[in-house]
PDB file of N, CA and C in Angstrom:
ATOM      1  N   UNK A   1     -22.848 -21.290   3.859  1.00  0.00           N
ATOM      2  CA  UNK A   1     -22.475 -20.165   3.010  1.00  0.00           C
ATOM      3  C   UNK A   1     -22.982 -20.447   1.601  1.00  0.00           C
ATOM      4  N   UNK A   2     -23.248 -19.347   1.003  1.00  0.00           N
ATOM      5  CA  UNK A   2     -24.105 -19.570  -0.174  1.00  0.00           C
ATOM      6  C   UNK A   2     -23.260 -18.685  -1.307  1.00  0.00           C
ATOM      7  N   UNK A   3     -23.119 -18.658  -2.625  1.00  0.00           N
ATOM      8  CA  UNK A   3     -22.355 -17.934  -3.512  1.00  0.00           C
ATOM      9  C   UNK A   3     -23.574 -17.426  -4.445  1.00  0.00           C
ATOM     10  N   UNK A   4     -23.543 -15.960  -4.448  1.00  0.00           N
ATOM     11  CA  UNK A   4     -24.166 -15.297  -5.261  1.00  0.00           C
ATOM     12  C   UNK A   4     -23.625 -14.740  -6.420  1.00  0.00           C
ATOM     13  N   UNK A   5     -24.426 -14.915  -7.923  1.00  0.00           N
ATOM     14  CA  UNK A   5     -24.058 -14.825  -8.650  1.00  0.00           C
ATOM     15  C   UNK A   5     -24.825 -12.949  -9.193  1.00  0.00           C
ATOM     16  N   UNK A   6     -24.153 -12.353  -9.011  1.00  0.00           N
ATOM     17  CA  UNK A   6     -24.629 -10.669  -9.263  1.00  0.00           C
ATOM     18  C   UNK A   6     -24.425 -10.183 -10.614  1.00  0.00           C
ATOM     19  N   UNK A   7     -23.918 -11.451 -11.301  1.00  0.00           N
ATOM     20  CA  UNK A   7     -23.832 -10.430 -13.110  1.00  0.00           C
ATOM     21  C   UNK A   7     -22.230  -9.773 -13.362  1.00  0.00           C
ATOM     22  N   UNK A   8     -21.827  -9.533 -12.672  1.00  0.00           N
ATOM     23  CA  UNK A   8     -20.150  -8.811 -12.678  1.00  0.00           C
ATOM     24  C   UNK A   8     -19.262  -9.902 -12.607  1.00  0.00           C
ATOM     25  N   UNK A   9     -19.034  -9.836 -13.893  1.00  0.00           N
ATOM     26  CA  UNK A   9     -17.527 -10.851 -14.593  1.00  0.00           C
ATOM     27  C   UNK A   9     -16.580 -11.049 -12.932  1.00  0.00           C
ATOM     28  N   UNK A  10     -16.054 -12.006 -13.016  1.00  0.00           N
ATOM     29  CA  UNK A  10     -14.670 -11.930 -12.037  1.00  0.00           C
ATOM     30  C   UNK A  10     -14.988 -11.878 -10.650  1.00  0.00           C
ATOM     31  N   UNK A  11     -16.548 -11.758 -10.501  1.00  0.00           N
ATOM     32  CA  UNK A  11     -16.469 -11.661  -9.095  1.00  0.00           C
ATOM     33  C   UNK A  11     -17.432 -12.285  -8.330  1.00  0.00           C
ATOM     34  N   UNK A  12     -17.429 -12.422  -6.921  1.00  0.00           N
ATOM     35  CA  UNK A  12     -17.931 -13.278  -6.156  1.00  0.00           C
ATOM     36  C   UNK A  12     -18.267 -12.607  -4.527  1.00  0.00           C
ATOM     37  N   UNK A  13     -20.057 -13.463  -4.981  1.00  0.00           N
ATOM     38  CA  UNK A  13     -20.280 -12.950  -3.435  1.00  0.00           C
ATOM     39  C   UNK A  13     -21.025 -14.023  -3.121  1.00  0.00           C
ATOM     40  N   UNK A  14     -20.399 -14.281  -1.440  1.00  0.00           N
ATOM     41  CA  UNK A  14     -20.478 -15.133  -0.344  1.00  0.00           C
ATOM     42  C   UNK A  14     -21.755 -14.504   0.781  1.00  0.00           C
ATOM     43  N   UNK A  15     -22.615 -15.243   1.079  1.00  0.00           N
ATOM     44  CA  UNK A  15     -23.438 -14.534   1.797  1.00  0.00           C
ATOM     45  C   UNK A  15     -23.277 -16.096   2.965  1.00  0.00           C
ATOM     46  N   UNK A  16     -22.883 -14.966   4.055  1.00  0.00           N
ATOM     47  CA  UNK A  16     -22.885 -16.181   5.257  1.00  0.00           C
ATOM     48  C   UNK A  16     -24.039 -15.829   6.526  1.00  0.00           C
ATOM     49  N   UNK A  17     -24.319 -16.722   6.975  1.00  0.00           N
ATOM     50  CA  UNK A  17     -25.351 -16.482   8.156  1.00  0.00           C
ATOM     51  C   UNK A  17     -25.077 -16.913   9.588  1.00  0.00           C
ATOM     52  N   UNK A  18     -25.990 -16.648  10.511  1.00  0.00           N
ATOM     53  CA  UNK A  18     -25.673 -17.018  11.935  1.00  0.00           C
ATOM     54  C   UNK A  18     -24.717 -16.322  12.635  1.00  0.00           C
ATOM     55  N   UNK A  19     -23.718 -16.722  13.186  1.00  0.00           N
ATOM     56  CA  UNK A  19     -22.906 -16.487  13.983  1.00  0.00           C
ATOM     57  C   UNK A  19     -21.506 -16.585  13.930  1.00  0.00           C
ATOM     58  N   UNK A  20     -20.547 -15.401  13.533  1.00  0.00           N
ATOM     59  CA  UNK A  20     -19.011 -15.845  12.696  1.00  0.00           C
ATOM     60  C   UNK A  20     -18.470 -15.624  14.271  1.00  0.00           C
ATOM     61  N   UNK A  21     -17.970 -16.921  15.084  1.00  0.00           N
ATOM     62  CA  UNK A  21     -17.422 -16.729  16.429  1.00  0.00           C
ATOM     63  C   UNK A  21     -16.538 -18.258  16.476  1.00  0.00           C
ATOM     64  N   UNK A  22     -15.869 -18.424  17.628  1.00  0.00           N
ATOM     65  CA  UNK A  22     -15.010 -19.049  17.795  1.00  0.00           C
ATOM     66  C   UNK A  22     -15.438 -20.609  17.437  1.00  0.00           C
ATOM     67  N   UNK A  23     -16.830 -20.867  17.008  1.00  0.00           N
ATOM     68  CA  UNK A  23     -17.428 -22.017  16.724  1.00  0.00           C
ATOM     69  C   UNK A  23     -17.191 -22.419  15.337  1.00  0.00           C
ATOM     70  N   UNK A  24     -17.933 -21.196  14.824  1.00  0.00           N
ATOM     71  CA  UNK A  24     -17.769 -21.276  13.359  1.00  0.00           C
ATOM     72  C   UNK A  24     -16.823 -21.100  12.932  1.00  0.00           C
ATOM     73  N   UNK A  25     -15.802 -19.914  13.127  1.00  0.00           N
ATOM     74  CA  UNK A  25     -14.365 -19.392  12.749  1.00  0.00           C
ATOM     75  C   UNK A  25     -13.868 -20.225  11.714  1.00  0.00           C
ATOM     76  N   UNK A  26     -13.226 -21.514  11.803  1.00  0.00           N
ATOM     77  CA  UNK A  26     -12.471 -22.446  11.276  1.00  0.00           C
ATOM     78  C   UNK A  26     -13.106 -22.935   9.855  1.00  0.00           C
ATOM     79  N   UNK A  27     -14.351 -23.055  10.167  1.00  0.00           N
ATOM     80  CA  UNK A  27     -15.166 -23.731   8.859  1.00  0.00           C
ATOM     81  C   UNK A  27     -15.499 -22.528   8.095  1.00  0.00           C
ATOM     82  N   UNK A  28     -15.801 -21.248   8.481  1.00  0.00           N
ATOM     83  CA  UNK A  28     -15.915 -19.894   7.500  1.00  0.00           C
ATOM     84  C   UNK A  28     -14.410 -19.384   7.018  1.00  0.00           C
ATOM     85  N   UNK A  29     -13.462 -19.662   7.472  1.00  0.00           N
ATOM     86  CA  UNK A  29     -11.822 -19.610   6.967  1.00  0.00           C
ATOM     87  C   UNK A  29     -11.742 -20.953   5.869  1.00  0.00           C
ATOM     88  N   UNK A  30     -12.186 -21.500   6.151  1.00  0.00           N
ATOM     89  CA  UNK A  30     -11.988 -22.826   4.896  1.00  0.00           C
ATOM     90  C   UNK A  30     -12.225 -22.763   3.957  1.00  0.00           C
ATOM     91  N   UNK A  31     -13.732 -21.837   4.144  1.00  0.00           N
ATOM     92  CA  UNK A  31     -14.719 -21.592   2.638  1.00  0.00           C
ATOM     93  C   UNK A  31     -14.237 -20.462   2.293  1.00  0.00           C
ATOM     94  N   UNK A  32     -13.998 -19.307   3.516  1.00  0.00           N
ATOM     95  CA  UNK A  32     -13.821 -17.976   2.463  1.00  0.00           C
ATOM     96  C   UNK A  32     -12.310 -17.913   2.035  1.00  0.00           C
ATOM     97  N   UNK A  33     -11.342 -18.511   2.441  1.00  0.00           N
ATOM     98  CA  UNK A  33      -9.904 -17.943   1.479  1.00  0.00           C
ATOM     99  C   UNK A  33      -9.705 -18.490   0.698  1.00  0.00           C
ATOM    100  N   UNK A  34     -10.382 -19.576  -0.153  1.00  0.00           N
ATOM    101  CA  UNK A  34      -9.911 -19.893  -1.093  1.00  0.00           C
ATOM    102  C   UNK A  34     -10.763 -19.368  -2.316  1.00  0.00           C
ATOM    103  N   UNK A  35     -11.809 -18.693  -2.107  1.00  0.00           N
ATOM    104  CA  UNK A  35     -12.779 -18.047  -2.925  1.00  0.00           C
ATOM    105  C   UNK A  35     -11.706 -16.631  -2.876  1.00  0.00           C
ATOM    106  N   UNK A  36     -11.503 -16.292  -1.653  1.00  0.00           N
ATOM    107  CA  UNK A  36     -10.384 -14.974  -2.293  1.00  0.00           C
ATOM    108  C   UNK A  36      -8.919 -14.793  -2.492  1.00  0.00           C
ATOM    109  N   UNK A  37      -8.496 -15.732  -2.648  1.00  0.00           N
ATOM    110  CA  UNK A  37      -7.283 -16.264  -3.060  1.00  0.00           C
ATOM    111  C   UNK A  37      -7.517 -15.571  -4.738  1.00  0.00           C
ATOM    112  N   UNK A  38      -6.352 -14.805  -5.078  1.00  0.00           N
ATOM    113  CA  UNK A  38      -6.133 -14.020  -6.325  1.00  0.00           C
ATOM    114  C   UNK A  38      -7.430 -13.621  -7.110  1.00  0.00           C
ATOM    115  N   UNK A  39      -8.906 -13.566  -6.414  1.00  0.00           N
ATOM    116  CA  UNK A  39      -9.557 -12.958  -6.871  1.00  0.00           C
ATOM    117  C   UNK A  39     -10.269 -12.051  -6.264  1.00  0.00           C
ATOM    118  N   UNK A  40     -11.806 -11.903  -6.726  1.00  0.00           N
ATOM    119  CA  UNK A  40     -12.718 -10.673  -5.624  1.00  0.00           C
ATOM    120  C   UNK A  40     -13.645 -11.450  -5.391  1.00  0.00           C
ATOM    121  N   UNK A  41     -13.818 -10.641  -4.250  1.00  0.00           N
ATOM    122  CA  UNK A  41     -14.870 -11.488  -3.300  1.00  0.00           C
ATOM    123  C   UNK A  41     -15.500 -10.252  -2.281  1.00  0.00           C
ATOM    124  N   UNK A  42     -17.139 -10.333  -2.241  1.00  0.00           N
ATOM    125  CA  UNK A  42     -17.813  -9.261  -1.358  1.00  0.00           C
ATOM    126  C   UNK A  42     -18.085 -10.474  -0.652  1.00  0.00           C
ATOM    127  N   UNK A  43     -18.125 -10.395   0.710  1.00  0.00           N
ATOM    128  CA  UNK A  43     -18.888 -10.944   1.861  1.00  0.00           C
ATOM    129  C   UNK A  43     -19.916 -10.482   2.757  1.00  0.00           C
ATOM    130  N   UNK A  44     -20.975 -11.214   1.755  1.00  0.00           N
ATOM    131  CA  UNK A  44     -22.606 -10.353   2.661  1.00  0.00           C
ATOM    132  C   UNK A  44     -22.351 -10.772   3.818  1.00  0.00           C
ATOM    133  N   UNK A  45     -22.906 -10.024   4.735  1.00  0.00           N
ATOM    134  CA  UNK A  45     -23.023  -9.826   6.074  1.00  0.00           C
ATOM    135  C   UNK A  45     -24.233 -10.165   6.779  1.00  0.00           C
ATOM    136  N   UNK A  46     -25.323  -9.691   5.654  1.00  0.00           N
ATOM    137  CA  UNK A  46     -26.681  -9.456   6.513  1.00  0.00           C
ATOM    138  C   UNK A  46     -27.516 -10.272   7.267  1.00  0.00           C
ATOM    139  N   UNK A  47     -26.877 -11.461   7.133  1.00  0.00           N
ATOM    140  CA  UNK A  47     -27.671 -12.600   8.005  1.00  0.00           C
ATOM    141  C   UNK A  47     -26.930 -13.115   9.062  1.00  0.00           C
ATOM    142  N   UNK A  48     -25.520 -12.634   9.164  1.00  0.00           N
ATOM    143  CA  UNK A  48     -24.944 -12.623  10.601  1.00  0.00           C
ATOM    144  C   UNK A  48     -25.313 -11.495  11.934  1.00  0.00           C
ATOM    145  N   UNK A  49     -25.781 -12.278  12.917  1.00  0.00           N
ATOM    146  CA  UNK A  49     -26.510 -11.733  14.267  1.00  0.00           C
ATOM    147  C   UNK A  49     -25.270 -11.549  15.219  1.00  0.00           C
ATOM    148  N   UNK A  50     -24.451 -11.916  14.974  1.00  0.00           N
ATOM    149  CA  UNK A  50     -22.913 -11.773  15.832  1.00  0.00           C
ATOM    150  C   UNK A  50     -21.418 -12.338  15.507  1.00  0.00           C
ATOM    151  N   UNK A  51     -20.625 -11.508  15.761  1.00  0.00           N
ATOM    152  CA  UNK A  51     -19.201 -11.743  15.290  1.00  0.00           C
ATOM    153  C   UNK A  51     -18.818 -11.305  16.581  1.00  0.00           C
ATOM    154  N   UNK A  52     -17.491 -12.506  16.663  1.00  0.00           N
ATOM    155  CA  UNK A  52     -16.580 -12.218  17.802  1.00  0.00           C
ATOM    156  C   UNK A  52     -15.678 -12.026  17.529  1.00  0.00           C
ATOM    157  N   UNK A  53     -14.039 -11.704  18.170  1.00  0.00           N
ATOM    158  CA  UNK A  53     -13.016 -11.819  17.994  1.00  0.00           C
ATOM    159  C   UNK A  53     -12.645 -12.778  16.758  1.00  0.00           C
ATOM    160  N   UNK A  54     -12.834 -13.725  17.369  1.00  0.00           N
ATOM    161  CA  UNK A  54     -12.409 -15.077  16.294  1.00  0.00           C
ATOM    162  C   UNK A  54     -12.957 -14.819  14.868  1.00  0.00           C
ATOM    163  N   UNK A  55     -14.511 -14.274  14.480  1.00  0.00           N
ATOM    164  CA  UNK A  55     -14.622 -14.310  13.501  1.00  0.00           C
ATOM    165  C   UNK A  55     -14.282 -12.960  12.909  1.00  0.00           C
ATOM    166  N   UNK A  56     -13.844 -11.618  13.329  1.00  0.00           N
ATOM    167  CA  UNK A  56     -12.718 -10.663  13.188  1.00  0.00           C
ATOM    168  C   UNK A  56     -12.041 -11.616  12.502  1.00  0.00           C
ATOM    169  N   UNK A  57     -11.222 -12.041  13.172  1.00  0.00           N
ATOM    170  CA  UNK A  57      -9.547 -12.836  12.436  1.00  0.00           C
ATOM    171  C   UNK A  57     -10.322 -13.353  11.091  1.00  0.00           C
ATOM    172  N   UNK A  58     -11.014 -14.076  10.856  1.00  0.00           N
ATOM    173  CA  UNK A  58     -11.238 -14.608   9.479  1.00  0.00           C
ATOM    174  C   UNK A  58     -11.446 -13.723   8.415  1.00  0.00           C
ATOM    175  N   UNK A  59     -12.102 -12.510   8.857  1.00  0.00           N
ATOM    176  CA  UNK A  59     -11.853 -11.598   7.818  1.00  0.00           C
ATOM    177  C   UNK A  59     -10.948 -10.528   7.606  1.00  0.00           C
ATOM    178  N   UNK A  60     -10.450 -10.524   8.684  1.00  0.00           N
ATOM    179  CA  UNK A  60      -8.797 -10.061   8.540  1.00  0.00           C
ATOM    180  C   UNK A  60      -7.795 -11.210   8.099  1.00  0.00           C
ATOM    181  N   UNK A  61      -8.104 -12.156   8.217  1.00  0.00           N
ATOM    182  CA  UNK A  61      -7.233 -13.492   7.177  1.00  0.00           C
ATOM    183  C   UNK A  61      -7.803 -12.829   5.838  1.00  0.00           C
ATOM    184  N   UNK A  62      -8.524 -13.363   5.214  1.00  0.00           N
ATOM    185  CA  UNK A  62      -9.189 -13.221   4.252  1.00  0.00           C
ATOM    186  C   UNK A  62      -8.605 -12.088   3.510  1.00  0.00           C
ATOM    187  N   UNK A  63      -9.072 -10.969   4.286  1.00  0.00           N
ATOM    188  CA  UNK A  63      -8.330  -9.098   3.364  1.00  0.00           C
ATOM    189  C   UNK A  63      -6.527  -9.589   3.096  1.00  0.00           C
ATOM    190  N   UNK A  64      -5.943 -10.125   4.095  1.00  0.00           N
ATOM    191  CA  UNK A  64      -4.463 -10.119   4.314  1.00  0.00           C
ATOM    192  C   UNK A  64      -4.238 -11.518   2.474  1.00  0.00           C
ATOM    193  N   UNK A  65      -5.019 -12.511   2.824  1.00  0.00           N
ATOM    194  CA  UNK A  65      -5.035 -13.657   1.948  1.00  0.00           C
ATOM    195  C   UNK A  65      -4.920 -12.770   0.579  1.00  0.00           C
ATOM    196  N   UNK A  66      -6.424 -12.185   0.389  1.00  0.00           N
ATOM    197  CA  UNK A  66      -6.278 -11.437  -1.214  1.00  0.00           C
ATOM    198  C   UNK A  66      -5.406 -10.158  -1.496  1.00  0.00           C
ATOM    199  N   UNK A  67      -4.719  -9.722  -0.501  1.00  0.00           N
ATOM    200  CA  UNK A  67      -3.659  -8.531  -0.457  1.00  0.00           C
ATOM    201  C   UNK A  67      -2.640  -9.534  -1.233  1.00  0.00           C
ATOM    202  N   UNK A  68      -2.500 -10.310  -0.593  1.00  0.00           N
ATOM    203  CA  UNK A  68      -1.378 -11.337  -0.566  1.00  0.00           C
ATOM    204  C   UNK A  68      -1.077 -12.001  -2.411  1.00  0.00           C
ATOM    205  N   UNK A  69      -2.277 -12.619  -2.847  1.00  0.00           N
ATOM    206  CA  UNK A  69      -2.422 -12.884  -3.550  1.00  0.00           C
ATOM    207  C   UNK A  69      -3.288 -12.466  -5.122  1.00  0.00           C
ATOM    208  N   UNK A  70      -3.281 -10.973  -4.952  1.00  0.00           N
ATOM    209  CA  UNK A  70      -3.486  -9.928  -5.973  1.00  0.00           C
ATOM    210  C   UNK A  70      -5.058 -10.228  -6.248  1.00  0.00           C
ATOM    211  N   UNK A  71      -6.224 -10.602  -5.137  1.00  0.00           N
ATOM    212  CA  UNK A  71      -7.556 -10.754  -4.710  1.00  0.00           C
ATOM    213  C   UNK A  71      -8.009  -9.579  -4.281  1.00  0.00           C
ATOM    214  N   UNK A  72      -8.768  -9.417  -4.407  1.00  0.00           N
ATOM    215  CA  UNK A  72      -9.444  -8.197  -3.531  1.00  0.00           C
ATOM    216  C   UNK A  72     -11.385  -8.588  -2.962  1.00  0.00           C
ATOM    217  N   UNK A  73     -10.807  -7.865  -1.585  1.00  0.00           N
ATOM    218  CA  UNK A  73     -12.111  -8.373  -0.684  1.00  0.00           C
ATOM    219  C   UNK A  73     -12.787  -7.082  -0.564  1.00  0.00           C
ATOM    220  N   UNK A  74     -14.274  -7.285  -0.344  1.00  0.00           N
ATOM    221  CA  UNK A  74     -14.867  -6.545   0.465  1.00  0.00           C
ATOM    222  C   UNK A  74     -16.180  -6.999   0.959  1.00  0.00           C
ATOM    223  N   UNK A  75     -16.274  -6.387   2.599  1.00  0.00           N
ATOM    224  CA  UNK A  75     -17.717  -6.352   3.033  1.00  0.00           C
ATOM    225  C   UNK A  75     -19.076  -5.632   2.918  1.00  0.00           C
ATOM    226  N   UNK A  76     -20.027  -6.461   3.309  1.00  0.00           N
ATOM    227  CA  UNK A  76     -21.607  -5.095   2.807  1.00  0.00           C
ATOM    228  C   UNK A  76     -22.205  -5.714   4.132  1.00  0.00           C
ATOM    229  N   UNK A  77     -23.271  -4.805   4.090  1.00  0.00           N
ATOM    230  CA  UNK A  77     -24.687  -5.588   4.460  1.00  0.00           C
ATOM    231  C   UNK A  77     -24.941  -5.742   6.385  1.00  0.00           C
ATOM    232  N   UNK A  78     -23.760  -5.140   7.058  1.00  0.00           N
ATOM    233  CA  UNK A  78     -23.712  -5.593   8.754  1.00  0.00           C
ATOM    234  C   UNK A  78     -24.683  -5.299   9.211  1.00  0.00           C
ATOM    235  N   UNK A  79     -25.543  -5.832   9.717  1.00  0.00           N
ATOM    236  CA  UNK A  79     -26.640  -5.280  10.687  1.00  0.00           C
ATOM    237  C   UNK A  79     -25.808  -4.526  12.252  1.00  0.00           C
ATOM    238  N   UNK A  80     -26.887  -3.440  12.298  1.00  0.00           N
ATOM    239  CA  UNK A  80     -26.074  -2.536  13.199  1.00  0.00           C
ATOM    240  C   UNK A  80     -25.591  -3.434  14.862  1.00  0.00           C
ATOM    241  N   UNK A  81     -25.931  -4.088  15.058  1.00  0.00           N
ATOM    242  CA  UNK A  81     -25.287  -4.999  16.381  1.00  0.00           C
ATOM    243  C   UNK A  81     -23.635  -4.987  15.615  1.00  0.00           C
ATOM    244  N   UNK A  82     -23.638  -5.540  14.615  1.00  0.00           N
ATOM    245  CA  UNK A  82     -22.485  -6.376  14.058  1.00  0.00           C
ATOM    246  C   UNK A  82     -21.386  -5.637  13.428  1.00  0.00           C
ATOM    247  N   UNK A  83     -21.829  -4.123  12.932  1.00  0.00           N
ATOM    248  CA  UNK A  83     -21.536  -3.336  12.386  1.00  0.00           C
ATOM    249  C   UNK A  83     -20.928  -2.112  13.653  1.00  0.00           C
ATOM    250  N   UNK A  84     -21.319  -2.078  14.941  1.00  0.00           N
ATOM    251  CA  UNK A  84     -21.399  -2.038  15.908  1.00  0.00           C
ATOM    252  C   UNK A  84     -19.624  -2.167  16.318  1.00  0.00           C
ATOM    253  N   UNK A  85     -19.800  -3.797  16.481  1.00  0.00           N
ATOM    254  CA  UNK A  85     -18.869  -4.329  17.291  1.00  0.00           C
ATOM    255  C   UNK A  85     -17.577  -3.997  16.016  1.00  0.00           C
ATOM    256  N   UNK A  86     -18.147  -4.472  15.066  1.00  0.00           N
ATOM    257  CA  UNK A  86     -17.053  -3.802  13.950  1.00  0.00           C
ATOM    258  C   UNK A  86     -16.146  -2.197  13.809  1.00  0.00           C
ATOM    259  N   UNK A  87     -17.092  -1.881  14.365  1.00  0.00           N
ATOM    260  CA  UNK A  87     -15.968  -0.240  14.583  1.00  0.00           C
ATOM    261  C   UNK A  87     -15.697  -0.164  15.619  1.00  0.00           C
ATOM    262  N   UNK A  88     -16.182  -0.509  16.631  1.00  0.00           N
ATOM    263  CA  UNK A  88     -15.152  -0.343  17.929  1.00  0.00           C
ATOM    264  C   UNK A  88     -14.291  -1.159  18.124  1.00  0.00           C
ATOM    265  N   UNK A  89     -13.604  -2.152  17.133  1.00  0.00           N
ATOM    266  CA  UNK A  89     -12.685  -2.978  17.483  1.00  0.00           C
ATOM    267  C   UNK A  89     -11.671  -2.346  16.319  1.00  0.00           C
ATOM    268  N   UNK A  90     -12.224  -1.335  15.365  1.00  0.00           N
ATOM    269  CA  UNK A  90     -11.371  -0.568  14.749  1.00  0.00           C
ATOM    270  C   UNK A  90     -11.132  -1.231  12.994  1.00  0.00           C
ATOM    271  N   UNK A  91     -11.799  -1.767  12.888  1.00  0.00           N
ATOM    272  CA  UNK A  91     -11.753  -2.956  11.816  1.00  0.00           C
ATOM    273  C   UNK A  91     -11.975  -2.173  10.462  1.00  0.00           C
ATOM    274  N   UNK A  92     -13.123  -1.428  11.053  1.00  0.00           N
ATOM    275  CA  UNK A  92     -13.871  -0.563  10.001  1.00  0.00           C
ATOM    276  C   UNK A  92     -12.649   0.393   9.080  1.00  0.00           C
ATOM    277  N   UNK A  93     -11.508   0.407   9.962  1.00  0.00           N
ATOM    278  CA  UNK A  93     -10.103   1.337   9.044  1.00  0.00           C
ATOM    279  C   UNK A  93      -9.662   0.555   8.522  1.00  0.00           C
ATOM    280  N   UNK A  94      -9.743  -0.941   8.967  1.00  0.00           N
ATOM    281  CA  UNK A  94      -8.603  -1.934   7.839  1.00  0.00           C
ATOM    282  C   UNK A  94      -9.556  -2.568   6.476  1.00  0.00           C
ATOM    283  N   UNK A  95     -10.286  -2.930   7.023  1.00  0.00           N
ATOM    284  CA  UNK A  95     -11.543  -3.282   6.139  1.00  0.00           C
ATOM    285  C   UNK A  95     -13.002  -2.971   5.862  1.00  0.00           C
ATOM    286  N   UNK A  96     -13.104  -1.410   5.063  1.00  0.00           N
ATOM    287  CA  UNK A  96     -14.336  -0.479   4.957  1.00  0.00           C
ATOM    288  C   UNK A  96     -15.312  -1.155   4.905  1.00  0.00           C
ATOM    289  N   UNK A  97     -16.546  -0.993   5.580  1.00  0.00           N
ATOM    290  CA  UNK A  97     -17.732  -1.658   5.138  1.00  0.00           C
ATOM    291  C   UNK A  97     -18.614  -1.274   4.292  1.00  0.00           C
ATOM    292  N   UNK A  98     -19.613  -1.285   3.337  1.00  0.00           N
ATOM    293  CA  UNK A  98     -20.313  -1.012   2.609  1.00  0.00           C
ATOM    294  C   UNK A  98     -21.719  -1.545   2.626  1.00  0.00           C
ATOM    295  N   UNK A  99     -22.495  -0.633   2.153  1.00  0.00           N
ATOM    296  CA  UNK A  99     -23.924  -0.772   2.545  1.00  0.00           C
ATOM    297  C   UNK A  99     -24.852  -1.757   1.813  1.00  0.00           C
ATOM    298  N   UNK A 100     -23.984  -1.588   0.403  1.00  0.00           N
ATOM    299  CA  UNK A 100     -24.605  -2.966  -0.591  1.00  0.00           C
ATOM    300  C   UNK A 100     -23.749  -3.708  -0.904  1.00  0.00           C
ATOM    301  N   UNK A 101     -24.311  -4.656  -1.520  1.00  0.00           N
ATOM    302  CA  UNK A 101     -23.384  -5.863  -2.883  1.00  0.00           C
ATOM    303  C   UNK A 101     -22.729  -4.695  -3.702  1.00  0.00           C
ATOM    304  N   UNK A 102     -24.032  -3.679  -4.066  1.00  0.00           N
ATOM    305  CA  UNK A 102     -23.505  -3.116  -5.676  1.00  0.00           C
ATOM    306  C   UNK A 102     -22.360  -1.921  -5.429  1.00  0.00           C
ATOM    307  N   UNK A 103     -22.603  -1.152  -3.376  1.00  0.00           N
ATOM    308  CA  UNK A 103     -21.427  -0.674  -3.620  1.00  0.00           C
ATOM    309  C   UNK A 103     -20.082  -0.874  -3.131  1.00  0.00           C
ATOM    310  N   UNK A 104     -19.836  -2.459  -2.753  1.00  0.00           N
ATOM    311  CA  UNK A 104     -18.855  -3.150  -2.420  1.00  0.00           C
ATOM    312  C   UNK A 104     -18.587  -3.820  -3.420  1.00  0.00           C
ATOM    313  N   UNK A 105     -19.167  -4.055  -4.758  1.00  0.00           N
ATOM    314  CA  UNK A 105     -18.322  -4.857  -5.599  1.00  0.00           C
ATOM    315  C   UNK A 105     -18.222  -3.082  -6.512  1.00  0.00           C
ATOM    316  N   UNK A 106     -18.431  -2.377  -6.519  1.00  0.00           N
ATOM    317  CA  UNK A 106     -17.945  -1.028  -7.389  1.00  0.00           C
ATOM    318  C   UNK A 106     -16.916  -0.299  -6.813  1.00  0.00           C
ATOM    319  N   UNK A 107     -16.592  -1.253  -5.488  1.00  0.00           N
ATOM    320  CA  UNK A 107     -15.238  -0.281  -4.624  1.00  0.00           C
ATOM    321  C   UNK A 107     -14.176  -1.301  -5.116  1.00  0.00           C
ATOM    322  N   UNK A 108     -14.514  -2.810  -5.761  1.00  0.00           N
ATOM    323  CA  UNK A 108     -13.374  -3.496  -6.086  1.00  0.00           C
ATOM    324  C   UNK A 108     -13.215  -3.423  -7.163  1.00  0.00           C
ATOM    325  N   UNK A 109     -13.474  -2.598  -8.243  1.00  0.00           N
ATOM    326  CA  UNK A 109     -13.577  -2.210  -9.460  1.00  0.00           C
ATOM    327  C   UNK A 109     -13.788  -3.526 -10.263  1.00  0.00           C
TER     328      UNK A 109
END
């Protein structure tokens, strides 16, 4: 995981790659809640080729983590496989996706 620096005070974007699934799960929960722990955080997408269940939960940890702790998350960037599996598991209502960095960090004001 890599941290991009986009120019907007306060905020933070994570660009992760490969595969967010029951392999990775644990080690992408390590890195991403404490980056959104009481702050903002966009999580690029675009270099992940597949998400499973397991890596669902990490970013439903994650949204629940910065709810929790007055953070705010958001996603960009899914390639349509991934973006895919993301709305039919219904995700897309708890956690909107967005097409860029610029309009996922302008939805976290």
């Amino acid at each position: 995981m890599e941290i991009i620096d986009i120019g907007v005070p306060g905020l933070s974007v994570a660009v992760i790659e490969g595969s967010l699934d029951t392999t990775s799960a644990a080690s992408a929960e390590e890195r991403i809640l404490p980056l959104v722990s009481g702050a903002r955080l966009v999580l690029d997408m675009a270099q992940v080729r597949f998400v499973s269940s397991a890596g669902l939960r990490v970013l439903l940890k994650a949204a629940k983590t910065a709810e929790a702790t007055g953070g705010k998350f958001a996603i960009c960037a899914m390639r349509p496989m991934v973006r895919e599996i993301y709305e039919i598991s219904g995700f897309d209502k708890i956690i909107p996706p967005y097409t860029t960095r610029e309009e996922a960090a302008a939805a976290l004001g």
